[in-house]
Protein backbone atom coordinates (compact mmCIF):
# COMPACT_ATOMS: atom_id res chain seq x y z
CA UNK A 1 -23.78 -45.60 -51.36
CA UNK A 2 -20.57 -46.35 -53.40
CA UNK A 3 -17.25 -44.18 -54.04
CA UNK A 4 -14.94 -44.58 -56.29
CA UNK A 5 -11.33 -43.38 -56.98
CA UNK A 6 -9.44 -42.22 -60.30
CA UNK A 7 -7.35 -39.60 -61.99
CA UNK A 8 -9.99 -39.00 -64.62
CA UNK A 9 -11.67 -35.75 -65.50
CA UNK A 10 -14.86 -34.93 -63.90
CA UNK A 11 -17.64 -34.72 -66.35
CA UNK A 12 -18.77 -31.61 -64.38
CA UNK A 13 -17.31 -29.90 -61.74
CA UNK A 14 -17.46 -32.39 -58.60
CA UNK A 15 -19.06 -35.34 -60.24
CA UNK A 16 -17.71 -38.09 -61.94
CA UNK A 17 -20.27 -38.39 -64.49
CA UNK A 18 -23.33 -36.26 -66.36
CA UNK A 19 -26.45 -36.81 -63.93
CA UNK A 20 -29.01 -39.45 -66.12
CA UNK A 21 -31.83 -37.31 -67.54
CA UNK A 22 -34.56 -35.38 -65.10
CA UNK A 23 -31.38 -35.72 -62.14
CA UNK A 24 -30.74 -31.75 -61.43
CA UNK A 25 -28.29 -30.15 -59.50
CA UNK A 26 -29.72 -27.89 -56.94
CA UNK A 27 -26.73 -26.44 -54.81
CA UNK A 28 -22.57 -26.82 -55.03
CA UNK A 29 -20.45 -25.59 -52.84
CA UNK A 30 -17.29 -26.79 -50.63
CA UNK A 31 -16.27 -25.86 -46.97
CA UNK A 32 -15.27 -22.35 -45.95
CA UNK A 33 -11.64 -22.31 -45.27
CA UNK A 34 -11.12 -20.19 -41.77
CA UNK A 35 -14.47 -22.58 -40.87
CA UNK A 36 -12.95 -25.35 -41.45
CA UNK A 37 -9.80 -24.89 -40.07
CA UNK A 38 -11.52 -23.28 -37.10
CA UNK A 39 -14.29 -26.66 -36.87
CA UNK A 40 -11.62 -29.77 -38.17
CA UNK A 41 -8.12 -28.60 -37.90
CA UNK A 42 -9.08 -26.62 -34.50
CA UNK A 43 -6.33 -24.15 -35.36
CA UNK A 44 -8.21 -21.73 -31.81
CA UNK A 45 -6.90 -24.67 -29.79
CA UNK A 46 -3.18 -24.55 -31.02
CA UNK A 47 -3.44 -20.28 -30.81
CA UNK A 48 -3.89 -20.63 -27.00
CA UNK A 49 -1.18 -23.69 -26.71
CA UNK A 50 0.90 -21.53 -28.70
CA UNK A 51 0.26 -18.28 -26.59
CA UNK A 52 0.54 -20.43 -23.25
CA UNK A 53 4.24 -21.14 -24.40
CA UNK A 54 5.01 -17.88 -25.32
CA UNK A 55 3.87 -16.29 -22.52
CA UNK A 56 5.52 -19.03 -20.23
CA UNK A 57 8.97 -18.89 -21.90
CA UNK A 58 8.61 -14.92 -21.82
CA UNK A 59 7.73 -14.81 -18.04
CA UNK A 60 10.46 -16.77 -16.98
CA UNK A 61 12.73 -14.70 -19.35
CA UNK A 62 11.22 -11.61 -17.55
CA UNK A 63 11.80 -12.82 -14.04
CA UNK A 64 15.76 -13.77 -14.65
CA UNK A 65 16.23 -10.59 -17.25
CA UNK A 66 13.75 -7.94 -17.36
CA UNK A 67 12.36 -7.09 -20.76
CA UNK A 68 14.92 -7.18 -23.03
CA UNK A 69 15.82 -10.66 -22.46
CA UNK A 70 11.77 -11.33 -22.69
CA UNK A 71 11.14 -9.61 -25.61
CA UNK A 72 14.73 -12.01 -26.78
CA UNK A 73 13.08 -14.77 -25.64
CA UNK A 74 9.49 -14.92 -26.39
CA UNK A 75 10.08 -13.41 -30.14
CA UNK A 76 11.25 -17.23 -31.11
CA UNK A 77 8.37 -18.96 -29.85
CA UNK A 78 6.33 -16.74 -31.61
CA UNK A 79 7.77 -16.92 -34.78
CA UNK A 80 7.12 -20.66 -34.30
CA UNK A 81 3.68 -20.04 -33.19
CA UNK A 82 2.33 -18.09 -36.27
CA UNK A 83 4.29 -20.12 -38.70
CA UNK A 84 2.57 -23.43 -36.89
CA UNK A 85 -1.28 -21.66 -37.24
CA UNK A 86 -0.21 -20.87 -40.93
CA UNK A 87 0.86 -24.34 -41.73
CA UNK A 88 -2.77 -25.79 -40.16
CA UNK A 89 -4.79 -22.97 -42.48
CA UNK A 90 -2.86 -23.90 -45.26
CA UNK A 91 -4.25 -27.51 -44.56
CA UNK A 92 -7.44 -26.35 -44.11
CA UNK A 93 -7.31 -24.13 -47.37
CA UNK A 94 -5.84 -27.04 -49.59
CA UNK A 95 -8.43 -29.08 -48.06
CA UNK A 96 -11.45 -27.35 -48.88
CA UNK A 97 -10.09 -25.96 -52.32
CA UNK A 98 -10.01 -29.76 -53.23
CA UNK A 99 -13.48 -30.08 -52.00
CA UNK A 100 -17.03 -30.07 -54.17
CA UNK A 101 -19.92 -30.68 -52.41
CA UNK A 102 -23.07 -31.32 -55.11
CA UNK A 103 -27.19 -31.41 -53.81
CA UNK A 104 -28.85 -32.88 -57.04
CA UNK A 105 -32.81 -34.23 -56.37
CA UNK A 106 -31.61 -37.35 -56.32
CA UNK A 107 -28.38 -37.69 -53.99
CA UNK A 108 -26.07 -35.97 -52.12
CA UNK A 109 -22.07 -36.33 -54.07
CA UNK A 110 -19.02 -35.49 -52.28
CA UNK A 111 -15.79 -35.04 -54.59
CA UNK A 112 -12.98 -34.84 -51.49
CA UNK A 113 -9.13 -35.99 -50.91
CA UNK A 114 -6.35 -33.23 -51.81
CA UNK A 115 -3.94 -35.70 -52.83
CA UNK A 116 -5.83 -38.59 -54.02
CA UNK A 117 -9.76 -37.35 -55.03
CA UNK A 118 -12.21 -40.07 -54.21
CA UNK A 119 -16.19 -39.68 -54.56
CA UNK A 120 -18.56 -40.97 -52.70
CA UNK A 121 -22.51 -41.20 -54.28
CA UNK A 122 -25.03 -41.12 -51.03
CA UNK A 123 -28.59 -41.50 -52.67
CA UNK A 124 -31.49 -40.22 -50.52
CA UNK A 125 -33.24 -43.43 -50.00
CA UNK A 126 -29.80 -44.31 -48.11
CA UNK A 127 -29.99 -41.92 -45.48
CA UNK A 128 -31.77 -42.11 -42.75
CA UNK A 129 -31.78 -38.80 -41.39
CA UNK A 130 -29.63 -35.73 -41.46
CA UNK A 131 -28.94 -33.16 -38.74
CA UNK A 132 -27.35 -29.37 -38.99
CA UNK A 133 -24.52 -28.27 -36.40
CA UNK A 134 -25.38 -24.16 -37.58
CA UNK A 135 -22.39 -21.62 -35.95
CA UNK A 136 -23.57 -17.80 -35.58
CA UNK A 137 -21.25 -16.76 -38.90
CA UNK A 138 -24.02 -18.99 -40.77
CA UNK A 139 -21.67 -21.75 -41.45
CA UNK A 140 -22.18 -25.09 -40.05
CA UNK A 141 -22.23 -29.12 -40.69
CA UNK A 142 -24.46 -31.31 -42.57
CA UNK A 143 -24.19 -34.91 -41.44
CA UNK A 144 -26.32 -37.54 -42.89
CA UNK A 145 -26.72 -41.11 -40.97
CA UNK A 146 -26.68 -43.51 -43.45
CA UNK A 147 -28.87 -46.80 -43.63
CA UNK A 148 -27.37 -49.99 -44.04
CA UNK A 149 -24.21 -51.55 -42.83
CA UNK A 150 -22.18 -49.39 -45.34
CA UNK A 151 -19.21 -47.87 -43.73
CA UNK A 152 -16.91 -44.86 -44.73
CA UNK A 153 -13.25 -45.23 -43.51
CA UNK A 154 -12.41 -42.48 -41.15
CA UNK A 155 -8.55 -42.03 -42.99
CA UNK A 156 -10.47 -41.71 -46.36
CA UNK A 157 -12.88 -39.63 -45.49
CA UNK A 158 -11.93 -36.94 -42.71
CA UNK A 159 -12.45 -34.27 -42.11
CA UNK A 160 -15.61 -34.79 -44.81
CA UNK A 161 -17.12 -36.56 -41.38
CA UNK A 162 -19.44 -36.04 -38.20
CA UNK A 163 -17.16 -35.61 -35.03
CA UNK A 164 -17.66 -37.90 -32.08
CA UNK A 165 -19.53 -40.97 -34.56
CA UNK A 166 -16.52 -43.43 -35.73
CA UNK A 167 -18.34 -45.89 -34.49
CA UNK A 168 -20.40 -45.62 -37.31
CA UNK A 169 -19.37 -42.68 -39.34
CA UNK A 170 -21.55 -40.41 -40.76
CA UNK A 171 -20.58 -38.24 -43.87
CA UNK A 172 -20.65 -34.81 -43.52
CA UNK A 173 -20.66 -31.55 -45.92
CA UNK A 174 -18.04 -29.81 -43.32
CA UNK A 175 -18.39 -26.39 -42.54
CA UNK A 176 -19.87 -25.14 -45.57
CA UNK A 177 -21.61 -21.42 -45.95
CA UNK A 178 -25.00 -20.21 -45.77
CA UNK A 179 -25.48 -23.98 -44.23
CA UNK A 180 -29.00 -23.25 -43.04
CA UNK A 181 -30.29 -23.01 -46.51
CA UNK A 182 -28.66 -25.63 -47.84
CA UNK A 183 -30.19 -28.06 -44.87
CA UNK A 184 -33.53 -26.68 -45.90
CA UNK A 185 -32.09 -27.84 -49.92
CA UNK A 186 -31.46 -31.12 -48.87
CA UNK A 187 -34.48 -32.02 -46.37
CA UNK A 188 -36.96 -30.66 -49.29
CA UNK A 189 -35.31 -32.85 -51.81
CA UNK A 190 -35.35 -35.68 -49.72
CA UNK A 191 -39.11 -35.52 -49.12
CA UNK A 192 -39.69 -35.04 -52.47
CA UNK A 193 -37.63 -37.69 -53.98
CA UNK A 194 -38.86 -40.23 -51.10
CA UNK A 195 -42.76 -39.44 -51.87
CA UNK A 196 -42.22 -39.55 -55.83
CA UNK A 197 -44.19 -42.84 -56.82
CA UNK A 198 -42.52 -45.13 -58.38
CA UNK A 199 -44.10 -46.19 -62.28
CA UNK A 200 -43.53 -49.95 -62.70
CA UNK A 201 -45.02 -51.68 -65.85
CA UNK A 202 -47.31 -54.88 -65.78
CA UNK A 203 -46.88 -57.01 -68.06
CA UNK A 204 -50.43 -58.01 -67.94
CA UNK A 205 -51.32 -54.54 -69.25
CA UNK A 206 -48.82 -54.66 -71.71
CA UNK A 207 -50.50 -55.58 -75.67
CA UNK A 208 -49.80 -59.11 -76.76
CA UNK A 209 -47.76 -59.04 -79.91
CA UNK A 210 -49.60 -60.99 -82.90
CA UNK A 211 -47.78 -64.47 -83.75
């Protein structure tokens, strides 16, 4: 597995370079934005912190003032509310805009980082096995658990990661659509990359040039 960070142009659209010849791409994509924010950013959590204190600071304003000083009250902390869920969506959004996810039959490429892009390369024969967190809208996770003592730097690479694993990280294609069918991508190219035999010439077979 390597990555690599730059400011150069990608020779295609979320990789770094023109896949060598018989390498296809099978499937791009990048994280859905409400999924993400709803999966990484947890943006459902701050709603109900955010309702909590509005309805707290509006009860109490109720109790000493009736509604007029509620309504005077709570409309502040709910100003503050939405504007705090927009700023985590806009995260989310600018995160997954700067996101390409690429399947070739080869590897699995992840173009992430909205300031500073870095890609990471994760061959098949370096993972060990991949697992599918599907949610009922048909988004969901890919995580694959690498081989090796290669590690991926949590601050580099989240939310592009496996939740719960920092132990040993595991990358992750984060919230993307339609993940079921992309899972079934991936494991198919796996197998069939992994059972491809490999053609290595002997020498011994090779014709003797004439002195």
């Amino acid at each position: 597995m390597s990555g690599h960070d730059d400011f150069a142009f990608d020779a295609l659209p979320g990789l770094p370079e023109r896949p060598p010849r018989g390498e296809l791409i099978l499937w791009q994509g990048r994280p859905d934005p409400w999924a993400l924010a709803r999966d990484a950013y947890k943006i459902r959590w701050f709603a109900v912190y955010f309702a909590l204190i509005v309805i707290w600071r509006a009860g109490a304003a109720w109790a000493d003032g009736g509604l007029s000083l509620s309504v005077a009250v709570g409309l502040p902390y709910l100003a503050l509310g939405l504007l705090g869920l927009a700023v985590i969506y806009a995260l989310a959004w600018a995160q997954a805009r700067a996101t390409t996810y690429t399947l070739t039959t080869a590897r699995v490429v992840m173009r992430i980082g909205a300031a500073l892009p870095v890609t990471f390369n994760i061959p098949f024969r370096q993972v060990g096995a991949a697992s599918l967190d599907l949610r009922r809208d048909g988004t969901g996770t890919i995580a694959l658990e690498t081989i090796g003592e290669t590690r991926i730097s949590v601050l580099v690479a989240w939310p592009h990661l496996r939740p719960g694993h920092w132990k040993k990280t595991q990358p992750a294609l984060r919230s993307i659509p339609d993940a079921g069918n992309v899972a079934r991508m991936l494991a198919e190219a796996a197998e069939a990359r992994l059972t491809q035999p490999a053609i290595v010439r002997d020498p011994a077979l090779s014709p003797v040039a004439a002195e």
